[in-house]
Protein backbone atom coordinates (compact mmCIF):
# COMPACT_ATOMS: atom_id res chain seq x y z
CA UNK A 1 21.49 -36.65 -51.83
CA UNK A 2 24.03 -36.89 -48.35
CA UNK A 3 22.74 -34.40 -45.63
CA UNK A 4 24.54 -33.45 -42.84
CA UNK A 5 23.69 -34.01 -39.47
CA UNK A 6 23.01 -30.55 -38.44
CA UNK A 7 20.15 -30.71 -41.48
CA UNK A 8 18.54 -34.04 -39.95
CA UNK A 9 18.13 -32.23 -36.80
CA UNK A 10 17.45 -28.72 -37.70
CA UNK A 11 15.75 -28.96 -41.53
CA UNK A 12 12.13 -29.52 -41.41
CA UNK A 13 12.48 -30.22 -44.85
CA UNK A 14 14.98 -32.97 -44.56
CA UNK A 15 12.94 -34.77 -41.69
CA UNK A 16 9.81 -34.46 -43.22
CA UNK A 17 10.91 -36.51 -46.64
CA UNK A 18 12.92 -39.16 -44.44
CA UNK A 19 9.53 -40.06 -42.88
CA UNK A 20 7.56 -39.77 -45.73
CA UNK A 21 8.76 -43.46 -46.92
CA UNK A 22 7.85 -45.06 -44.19
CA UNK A 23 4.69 -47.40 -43.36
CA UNK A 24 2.00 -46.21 -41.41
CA UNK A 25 2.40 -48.19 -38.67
CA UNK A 26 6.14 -48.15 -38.74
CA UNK A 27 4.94 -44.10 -37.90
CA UNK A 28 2.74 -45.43 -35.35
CA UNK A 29 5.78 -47.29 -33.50
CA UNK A 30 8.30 -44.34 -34.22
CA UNK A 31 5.39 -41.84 -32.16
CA UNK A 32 5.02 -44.45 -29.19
CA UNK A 33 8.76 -44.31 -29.43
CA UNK A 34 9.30 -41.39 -29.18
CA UNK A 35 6.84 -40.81 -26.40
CA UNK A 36 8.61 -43.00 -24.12
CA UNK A 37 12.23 -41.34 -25.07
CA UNK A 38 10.22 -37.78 -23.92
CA UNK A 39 9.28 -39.32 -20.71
CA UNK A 40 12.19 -41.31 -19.77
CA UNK A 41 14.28 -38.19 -20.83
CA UNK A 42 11.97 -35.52 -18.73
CA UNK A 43 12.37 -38.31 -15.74
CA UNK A 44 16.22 -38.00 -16.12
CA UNK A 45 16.54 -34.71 -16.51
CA UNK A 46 14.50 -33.38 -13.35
CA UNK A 47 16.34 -35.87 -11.02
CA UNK A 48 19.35 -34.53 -11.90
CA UNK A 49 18.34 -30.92 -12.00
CA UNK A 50 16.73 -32.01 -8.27
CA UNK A 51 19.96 -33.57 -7.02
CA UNK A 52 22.34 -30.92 -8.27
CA UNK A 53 20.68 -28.01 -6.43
CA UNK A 54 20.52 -30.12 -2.98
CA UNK A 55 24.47 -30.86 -4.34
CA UNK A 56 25.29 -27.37 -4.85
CA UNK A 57 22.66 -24.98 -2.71
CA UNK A 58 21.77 -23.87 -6.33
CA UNK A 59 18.09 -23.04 -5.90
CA UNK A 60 15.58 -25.66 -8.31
CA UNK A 61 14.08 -22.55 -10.41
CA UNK A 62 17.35 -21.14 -10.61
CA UNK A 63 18.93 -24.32 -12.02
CA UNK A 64 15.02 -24.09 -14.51
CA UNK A 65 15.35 -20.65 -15.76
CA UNK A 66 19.18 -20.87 -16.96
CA UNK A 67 20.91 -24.67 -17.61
CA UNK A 68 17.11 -26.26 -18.29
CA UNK A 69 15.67 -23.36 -20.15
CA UNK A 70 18.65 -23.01 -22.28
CA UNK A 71 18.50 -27.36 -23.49
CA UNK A 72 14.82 -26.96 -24.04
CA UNK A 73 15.18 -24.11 -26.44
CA UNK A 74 17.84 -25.42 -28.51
CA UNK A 75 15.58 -27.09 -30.79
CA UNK A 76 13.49 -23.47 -31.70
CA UNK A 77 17.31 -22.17 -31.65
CA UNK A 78 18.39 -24.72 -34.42
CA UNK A 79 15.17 -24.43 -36.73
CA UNK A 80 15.23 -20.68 -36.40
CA UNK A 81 18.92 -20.44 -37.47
CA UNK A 82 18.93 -23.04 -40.49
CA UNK A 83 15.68 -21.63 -41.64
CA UNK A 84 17.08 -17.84 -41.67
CA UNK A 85 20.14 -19.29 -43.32
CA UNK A 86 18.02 -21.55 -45.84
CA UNK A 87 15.57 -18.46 -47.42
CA UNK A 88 13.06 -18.89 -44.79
CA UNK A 89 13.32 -16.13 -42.46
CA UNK A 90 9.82 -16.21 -41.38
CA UNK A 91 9.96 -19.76 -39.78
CA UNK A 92 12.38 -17.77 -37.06
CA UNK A 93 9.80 -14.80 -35.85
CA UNK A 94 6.80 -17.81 -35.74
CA UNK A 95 8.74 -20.07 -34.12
CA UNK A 96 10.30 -17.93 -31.21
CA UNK A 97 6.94 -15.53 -30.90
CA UNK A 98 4.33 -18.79 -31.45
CA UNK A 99 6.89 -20.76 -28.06
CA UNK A 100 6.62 -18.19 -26.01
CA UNK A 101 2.95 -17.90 -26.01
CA UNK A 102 2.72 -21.80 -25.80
CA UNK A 103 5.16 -21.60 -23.20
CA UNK A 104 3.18 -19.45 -21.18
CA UNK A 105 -0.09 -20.08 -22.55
CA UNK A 106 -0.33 -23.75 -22.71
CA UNK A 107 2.06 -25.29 -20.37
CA UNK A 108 2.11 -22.85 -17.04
CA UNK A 109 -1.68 -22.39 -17.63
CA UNK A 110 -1.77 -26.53 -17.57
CA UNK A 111 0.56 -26.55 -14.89
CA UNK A 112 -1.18 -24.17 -12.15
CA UNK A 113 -4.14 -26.43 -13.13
CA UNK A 114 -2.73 -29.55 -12.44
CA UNK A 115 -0.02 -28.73 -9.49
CA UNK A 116 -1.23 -28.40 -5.89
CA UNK A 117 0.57 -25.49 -5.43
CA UNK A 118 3.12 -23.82 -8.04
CA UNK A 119 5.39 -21.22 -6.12
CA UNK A 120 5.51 -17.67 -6.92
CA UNK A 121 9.35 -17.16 -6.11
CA UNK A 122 9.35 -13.53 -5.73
CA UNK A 123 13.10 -13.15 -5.55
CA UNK A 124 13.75 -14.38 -8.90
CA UNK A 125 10.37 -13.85 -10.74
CA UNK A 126 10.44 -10.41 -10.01
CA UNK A 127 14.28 -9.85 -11.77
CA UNK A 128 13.98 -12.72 -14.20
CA UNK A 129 10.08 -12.06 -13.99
CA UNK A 130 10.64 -8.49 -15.69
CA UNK A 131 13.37 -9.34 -17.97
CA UNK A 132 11.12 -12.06 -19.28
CA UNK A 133 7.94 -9.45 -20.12
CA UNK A 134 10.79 -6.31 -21.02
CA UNK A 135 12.34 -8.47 -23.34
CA UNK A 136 9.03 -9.50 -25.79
CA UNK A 137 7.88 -5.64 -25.12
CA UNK A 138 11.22 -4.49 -26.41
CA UNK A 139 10.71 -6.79 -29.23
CA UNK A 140 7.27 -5.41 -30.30
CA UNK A 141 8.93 -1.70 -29.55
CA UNK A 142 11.59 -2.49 -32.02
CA UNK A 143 9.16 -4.10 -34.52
CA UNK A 144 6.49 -1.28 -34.34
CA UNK A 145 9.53 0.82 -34.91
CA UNK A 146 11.10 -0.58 -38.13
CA UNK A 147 7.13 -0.93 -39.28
CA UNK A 148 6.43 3.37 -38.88
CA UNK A 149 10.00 4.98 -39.56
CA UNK A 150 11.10 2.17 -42.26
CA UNK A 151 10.29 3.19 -45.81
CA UNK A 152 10.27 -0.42 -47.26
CA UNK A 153 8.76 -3.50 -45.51
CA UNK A 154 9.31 -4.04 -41.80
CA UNK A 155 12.68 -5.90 -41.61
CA UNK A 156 14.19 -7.60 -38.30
CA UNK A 157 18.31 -6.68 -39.13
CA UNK A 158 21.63 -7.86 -38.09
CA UNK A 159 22.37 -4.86 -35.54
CA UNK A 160 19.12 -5.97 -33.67
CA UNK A 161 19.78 -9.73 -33.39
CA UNK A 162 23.34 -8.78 -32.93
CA UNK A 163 21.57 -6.29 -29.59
CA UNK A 164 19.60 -9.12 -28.41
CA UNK A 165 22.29 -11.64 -28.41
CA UNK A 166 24.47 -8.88 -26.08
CA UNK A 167 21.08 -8.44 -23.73
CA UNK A 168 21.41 -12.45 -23.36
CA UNK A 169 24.73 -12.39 -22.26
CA UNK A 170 24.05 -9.68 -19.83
CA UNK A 171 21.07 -11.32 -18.94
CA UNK A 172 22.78 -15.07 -18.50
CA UNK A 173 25.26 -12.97 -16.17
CA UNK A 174 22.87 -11.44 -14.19
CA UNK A 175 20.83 -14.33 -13.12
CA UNK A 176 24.14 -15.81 -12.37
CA UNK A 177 25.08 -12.83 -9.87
CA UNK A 178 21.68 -13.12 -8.50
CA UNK A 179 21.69 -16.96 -7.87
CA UNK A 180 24.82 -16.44 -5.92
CA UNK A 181 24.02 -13.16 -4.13
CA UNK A 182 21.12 -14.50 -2.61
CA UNK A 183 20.48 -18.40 -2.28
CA UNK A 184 18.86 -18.80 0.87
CA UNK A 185 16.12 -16.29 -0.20
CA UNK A 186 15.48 -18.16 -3.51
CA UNK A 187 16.02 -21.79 -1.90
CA UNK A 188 13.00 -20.41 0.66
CA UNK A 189 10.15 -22.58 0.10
CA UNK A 190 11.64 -25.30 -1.98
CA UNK A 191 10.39 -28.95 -1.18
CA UNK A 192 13.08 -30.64 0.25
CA UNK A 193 13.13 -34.03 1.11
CA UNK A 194 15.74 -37.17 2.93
CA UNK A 195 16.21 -39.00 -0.56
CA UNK A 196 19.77 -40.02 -1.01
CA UNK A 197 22.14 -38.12 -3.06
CA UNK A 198 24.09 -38.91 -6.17
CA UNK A 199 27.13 -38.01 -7.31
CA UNK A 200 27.43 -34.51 -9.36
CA UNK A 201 28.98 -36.69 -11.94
CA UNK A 202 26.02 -38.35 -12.55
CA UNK A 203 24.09 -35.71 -11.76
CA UNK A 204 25.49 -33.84 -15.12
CA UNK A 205 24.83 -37.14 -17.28
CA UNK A 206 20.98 -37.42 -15.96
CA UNK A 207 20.40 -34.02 -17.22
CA UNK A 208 21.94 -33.76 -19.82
CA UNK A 209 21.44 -37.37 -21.14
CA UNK A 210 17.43 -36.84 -20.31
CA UNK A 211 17.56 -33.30 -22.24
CA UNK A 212 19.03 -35.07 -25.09
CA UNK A 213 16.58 -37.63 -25.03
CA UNK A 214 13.60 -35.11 -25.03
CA UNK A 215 15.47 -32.96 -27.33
CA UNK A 216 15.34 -36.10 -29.83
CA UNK A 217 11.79 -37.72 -29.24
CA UNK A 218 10.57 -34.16 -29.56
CA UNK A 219 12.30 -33.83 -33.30
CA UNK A 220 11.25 -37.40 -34.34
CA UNK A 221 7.74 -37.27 -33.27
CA UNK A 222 6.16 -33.97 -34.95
CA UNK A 223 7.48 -34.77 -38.72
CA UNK A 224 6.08 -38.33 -38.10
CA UNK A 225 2.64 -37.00 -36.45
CA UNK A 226 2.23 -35.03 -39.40
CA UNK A 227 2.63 -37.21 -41.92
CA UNK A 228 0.09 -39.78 -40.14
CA UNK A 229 -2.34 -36.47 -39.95
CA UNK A 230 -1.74 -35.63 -44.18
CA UNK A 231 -2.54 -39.37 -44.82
CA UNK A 232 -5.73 -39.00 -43.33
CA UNK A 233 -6.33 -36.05 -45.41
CA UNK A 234 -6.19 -33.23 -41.95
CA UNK A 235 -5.53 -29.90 -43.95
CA UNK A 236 -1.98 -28.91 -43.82
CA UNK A 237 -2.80 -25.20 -42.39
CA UNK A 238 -4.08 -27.09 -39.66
CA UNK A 239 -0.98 -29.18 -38.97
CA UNK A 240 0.90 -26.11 -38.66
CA UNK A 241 -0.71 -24.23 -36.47
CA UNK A 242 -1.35 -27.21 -34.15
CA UNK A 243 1.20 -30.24 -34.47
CA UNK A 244 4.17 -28.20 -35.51
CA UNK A 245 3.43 -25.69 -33.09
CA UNK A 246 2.97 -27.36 -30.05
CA UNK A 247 5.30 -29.90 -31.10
CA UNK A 248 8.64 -27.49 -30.50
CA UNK A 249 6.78 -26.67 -26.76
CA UNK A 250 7.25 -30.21 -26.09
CA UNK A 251 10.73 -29.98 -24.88
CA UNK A 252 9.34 -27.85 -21.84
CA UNK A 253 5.88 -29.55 -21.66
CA UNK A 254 7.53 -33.32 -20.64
CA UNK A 255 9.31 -30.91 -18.08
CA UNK A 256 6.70 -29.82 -16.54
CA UNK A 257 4.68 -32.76 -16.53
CA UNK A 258 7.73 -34.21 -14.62
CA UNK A 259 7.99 -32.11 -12.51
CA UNK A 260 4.86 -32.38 -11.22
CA UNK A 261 4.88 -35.70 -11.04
CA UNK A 262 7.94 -35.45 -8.84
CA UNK A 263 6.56 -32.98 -6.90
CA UNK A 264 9.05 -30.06 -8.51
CA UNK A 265 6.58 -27.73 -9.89
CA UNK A 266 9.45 -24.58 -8.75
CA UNK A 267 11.56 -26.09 -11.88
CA UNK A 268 8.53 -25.93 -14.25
CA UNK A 269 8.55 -21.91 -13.35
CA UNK A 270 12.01 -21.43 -14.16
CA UNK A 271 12.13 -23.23 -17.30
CA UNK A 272 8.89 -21.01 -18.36
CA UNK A 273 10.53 -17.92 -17.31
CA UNK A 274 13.69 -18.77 -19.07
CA UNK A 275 12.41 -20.29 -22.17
CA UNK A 276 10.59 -17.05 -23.04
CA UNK A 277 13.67 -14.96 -22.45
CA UNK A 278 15.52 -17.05 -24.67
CA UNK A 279 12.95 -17.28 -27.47
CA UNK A 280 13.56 -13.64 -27.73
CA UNK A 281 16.44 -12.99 -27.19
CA UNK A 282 18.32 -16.40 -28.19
CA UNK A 283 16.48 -17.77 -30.73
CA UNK A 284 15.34 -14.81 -32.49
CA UNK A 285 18.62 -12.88 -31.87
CA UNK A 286 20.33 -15.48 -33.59
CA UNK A 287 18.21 -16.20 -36.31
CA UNK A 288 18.61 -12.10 -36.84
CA UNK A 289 22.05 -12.10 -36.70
CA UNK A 290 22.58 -15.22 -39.43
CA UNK A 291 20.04 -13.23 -41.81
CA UNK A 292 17.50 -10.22 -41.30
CA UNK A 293 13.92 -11.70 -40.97
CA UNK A 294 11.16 -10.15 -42.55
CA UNK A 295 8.14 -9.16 -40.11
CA UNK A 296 4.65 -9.89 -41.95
CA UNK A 297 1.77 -7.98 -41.50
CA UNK A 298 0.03 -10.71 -39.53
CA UNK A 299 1.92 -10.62 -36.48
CA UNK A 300 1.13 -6.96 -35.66
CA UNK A 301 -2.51 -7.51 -35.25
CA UNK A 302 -2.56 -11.30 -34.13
CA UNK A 303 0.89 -13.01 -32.93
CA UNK A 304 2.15 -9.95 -30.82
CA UNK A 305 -0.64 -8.70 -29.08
CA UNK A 306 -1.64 -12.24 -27.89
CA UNK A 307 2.20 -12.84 -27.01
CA UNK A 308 2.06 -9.40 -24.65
CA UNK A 309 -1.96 -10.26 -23.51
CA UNK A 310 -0.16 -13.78 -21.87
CA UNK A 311 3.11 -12.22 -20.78
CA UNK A 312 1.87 -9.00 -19.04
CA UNK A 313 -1.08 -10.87 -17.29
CA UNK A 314 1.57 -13.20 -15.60
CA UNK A 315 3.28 -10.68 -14.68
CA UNK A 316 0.23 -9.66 -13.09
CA UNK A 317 -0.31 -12.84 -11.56
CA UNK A 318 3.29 -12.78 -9.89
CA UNK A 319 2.45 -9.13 -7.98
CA UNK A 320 -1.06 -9.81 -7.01
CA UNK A 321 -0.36 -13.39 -5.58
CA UNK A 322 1.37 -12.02 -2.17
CA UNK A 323 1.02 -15.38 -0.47
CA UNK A 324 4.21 -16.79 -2.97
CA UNK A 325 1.75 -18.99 -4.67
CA UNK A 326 -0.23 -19.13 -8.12
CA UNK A 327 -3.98 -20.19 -8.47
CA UNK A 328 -5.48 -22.75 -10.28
CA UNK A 329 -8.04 -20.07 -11.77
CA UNK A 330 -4.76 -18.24 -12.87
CA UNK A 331 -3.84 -21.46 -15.12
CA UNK A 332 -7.19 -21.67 -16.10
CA UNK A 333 -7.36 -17.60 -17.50
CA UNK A 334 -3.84 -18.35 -19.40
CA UNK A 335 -4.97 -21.75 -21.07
CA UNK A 336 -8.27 -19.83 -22.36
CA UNK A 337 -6.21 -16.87 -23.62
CA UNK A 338 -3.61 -19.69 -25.30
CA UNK A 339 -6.98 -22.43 -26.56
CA UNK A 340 -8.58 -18.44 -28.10
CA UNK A 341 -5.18 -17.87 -29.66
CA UNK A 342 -5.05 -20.83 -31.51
CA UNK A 343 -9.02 -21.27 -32.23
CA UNK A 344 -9.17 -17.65 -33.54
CA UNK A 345 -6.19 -18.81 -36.18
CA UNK A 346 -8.50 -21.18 -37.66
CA UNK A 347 -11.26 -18.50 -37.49
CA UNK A 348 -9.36 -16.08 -38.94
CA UNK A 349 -7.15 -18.02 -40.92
CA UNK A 350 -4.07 -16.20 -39.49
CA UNK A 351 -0.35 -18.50 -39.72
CA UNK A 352 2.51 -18.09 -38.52
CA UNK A 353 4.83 -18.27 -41.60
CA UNK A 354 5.80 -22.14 -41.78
């Protein structure tokens, strides 16, 4: 059977068989693979995202929260659609609820750990900050909605992803307006440094050559992962909730860890930010718009409330940290909330549909 391209990338189904005839330690050599395209890619991508805001007086978590944030969710975008489309609406509420509570969770927890000193941007986090927490809020408002006044089961519909997808434009144009309106108060506090410049040319191809290569070691990898984990007989509940799971984070985890390493943490926030806006209102939106996706029972007592427990205490963390910069016990607070989340699915046996 021929598949298309967009079904290699996007169908979990179609990825998961290709890998299935391969050796074991052909897997082995496609994972080391595809952990050096992740790197290499994450490399790429921040030196380009570095270079065009010194090019352009674009601030860093500017250049995070929109061009960044928007390549690094295209992969949750793409599985969310084709699985709505394909009979598995589910897949599209798990994957953009279960990302942005990794997102948040997992890899800003790691990264206020790890960093030095991650900047609290107030300009930005507290506009992009709010839409951020008001969008997942207005998400749970809706669902708690459709749950009490809807006489059948709880159903996501086309006018709401249609709704979010209009918030996202408005949203994309606003934190346009805002990076323009006020540079110099978002640049404030940005590392800068002498390092020679490159051209904006090659500038574009860095970043977007590196997101492509994260974009496809990120694909590659989980399928192959998980098939090493079934051989050695790990229950498949347990792949889900773990490999699958933090596999479509991984995008925005080689990020950060780059941008560490670089000494960038400023892009790290605004890819966060902006990842968890569009899980929402992207990734869901669309998925809602291409076919209404049913909301199970599950994710009103387990997947939402830990989604709003991570998103409202950052935005805690951005108005009690009046110095402009988050603490390590902050990161350390969001990655037990996130390591809880995911132990207490075992404990519980709660999935997200898969």
């Amino acid at each position: 059977m021929q598949h298309s391209l967009w079904q290699w990338f996007a169908d979990e189904a179609v990825l998961a068989q290709a890998v299935k005839g391969l050796s074991t330690p052909l897997l082995l050599v496609a994972i080391v693979v595809c952990i050096l395209l992740l790197s290499k890619g994450a490399d790429w991508m921040i030196d380009g995202v570095v270079n065009l805001a010194k090019r352009t007086g674009i601030p860093k978590i500017v250049i995070g929260a929109t061009i960044i944030s928007l390549g690094t969710t295209m992969p949750e975008a793409f599985v969310s659609v084709m699985a709505a489309i394909m009979g598995n609406p589910g897949l599209a509420l798990g994957n953009g609820v279960g990302s942005i509570i990794a997102d948040t969770g997992l890899i800003f927890g790691l990264t206020c750990v790890l960093a030095a000193s991650v900047p609290a941007n107030k300009f930005i986090l507290n506009r992009t900050g709010w839409v951020q927490v008001g969008s997942a809020t207005l998400l749970v408002a809706i669902a708690l909605s459709i749950l009490f006044f809807s006489s059948g089961p709880p159903v996501l519909g086309r006018s709401f992803g249609i709704f979010f997808l209009i918030l996202l434009a408005i949203y994309m144009y606003a934190t346009y307006f805002w990076s323009k309106s006020s540079m110099a108060q978002m640049a404030a506090g940005e590392n800068d440094d002498d390092e020679e410049l490159i051209g904006m040319f090659q500038c574009w191809m860095m970043m977007l050559g590196g997101l492509f290569l994260v974009v496809l070691g990120a694909r590659i990898l989980v399928p192959c992962a998980s098939e090493i984990a079934m051989r050695f007989h790990v229950p498949e509940d347990v792949i889900a909730a773990t490999m699958v799971a933090f596999g479509t984070s991984l995008p925005e985890l080689m990020t950060a860890i780059s941008a560490i390493k670089k000494g960038h943490p400023e892009i790290t926030v605004g890819n966060i930010v902006g990842a968890d806006v569009l899980n929402c209102l992207f990734v869901i939106g669309a998925a809602a718009t291409a076919k209404p996706l049913a909301i199970p029972e599950n994710f009103f007592f387990f997947h939402f409330p830990a989604m709003l427990i991570i998103l409202w205490s950052f935005r805690v963390f951005i108005s009690m940290n009046k110095d402009g910069v988050f603490k390590r016990w902050q990161g350390v607070y969001l990655l037990g909330v996130y390591i809880s989340y995911v132990v207490l699915q075992y404990a519980l046996n709660v999935k997200i549909p898969a």
